[in-house]
C-alpha atoms as a PDB file:
ATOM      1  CA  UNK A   1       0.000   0.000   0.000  1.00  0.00           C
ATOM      2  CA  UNK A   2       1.346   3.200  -1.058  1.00  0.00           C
ATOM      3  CA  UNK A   3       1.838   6.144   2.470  1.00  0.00           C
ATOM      4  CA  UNK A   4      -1.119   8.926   1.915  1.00  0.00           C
ATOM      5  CA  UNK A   5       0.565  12.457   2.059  1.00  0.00           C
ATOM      6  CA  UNK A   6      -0.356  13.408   5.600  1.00  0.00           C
ATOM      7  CA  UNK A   7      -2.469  17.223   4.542  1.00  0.00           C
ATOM      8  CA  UNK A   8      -2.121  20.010   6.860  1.00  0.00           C
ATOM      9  CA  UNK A   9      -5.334  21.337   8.136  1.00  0.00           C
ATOM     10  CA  UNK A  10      -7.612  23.674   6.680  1.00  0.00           C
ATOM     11  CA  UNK A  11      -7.579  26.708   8.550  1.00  0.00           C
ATOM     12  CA  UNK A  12     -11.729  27.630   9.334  1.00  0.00           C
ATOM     13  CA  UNK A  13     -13.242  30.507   6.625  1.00  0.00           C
ATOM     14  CA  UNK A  14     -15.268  32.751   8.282  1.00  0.00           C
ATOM     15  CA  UNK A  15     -18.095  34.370   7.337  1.00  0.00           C
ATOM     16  CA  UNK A  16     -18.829  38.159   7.381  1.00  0.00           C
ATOM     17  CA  UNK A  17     -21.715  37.943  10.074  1.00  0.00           C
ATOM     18  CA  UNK A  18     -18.777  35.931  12.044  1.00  0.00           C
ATOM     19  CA  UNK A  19     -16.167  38.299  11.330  1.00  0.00           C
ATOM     20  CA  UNK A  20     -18.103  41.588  12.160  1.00  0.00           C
ATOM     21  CA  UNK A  21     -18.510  39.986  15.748  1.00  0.00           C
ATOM     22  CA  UNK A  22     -15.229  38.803  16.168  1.00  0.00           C
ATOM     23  CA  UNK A  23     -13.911  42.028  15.715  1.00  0.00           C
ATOM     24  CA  UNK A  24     -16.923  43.698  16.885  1.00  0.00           C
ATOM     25  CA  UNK A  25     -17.894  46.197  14.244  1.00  0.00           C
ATOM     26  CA  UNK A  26     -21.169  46.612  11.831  1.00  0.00           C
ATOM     27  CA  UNK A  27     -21.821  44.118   9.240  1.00  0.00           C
ATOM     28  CA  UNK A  28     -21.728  47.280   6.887  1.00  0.00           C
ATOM     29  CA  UNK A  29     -18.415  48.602   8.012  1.00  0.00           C
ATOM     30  CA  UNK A  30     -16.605  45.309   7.486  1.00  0.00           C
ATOM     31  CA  UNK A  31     -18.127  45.068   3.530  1.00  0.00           C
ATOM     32  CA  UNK A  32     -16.713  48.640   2.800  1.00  0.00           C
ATOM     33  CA  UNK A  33     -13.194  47.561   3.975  1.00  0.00           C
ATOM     34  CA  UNK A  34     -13.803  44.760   1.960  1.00  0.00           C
ATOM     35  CA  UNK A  35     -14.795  46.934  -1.082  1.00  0.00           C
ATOM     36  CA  UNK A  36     -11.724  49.243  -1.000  1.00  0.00           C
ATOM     37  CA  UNK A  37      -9.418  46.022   0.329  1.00  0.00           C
ATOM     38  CA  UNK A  38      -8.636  47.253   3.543  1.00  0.00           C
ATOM     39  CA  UNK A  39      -8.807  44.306   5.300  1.00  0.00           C
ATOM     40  CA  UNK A  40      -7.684  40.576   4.213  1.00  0.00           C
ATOM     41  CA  UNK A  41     -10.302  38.015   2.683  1.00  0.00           C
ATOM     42  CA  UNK A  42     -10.839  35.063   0.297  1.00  0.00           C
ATOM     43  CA  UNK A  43     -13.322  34.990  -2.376  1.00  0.00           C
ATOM     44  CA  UNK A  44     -15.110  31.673  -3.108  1.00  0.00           C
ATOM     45  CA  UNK A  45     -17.050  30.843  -5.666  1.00  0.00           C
ATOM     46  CA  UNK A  46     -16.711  34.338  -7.039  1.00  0.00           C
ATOM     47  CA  UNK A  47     -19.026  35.718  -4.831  1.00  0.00           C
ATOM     48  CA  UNK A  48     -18.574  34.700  -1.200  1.00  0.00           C
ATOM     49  CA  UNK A  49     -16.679  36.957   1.009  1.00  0.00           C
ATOM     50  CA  UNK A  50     -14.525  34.748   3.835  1.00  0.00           C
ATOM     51  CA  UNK A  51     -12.165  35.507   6.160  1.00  0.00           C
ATOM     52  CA  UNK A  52      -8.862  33.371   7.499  1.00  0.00           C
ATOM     53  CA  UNK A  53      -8.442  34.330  11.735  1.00  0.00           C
ATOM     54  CA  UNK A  54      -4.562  33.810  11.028  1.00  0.00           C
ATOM     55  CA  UNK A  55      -5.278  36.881   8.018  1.00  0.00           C
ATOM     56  CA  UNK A  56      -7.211  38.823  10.473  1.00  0.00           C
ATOM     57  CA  UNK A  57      -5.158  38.620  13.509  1.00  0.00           C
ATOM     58  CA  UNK A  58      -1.548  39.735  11.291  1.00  0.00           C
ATOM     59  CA  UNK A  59      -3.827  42.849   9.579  1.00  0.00           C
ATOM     60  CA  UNK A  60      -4.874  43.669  13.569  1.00  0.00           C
ATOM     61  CA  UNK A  61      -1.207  43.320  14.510  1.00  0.00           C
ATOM     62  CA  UNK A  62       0.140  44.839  11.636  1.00  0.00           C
ATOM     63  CA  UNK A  63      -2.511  48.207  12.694  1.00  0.00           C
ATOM     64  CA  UNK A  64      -2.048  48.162  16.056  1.00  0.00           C
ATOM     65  CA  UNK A  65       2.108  48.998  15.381  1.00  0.00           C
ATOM     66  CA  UNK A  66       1.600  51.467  12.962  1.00  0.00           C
ATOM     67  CA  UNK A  67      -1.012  53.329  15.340  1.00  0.00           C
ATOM     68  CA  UNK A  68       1.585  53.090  18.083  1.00  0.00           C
ATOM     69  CA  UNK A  69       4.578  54.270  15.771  1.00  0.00           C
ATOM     70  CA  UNK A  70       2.092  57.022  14.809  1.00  0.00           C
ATOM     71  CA  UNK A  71       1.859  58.361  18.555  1.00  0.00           C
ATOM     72  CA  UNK A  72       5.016  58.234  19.829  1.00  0.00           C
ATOM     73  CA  UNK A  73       6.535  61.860  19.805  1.00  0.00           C
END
């Protein structure tokens, strides 16, 4: 019997009802940064909006430096 190649997990999609709780802003807000690509996310399908937590939580890191570089004086 020939060894299966072992797959690394598929990291959970979330949708934009999910997202817009997780980081706690209005449904509407989060489909404008989607609109101008502000924020990460995955199209499927050509139509559905998804988001990875591992593309989320870099973009929230990413912001929360610049803001801090932005206020030190």
């Amino acid at each position: 019997m020939a060894k299966k190649k072992k797959e690394p997990p598929r990291e959970r999609l979330f949708t934009t009802d999910e997202m817009a709780k997780i980081l706690q802003v209005e449904k509407r807000v989060l489909v404008e940064w989607v609109q101008y690509r502000r924020i990460p996310h995955v199209i499927i399908d050509g139509r559905n909006v998804r988001f990875k937590l591992s593309d989320i939580a870099k973009w929230v890191r990413d912001k929360n430096r610049t803001s801090d570089r932005a206020h030190i004086s």
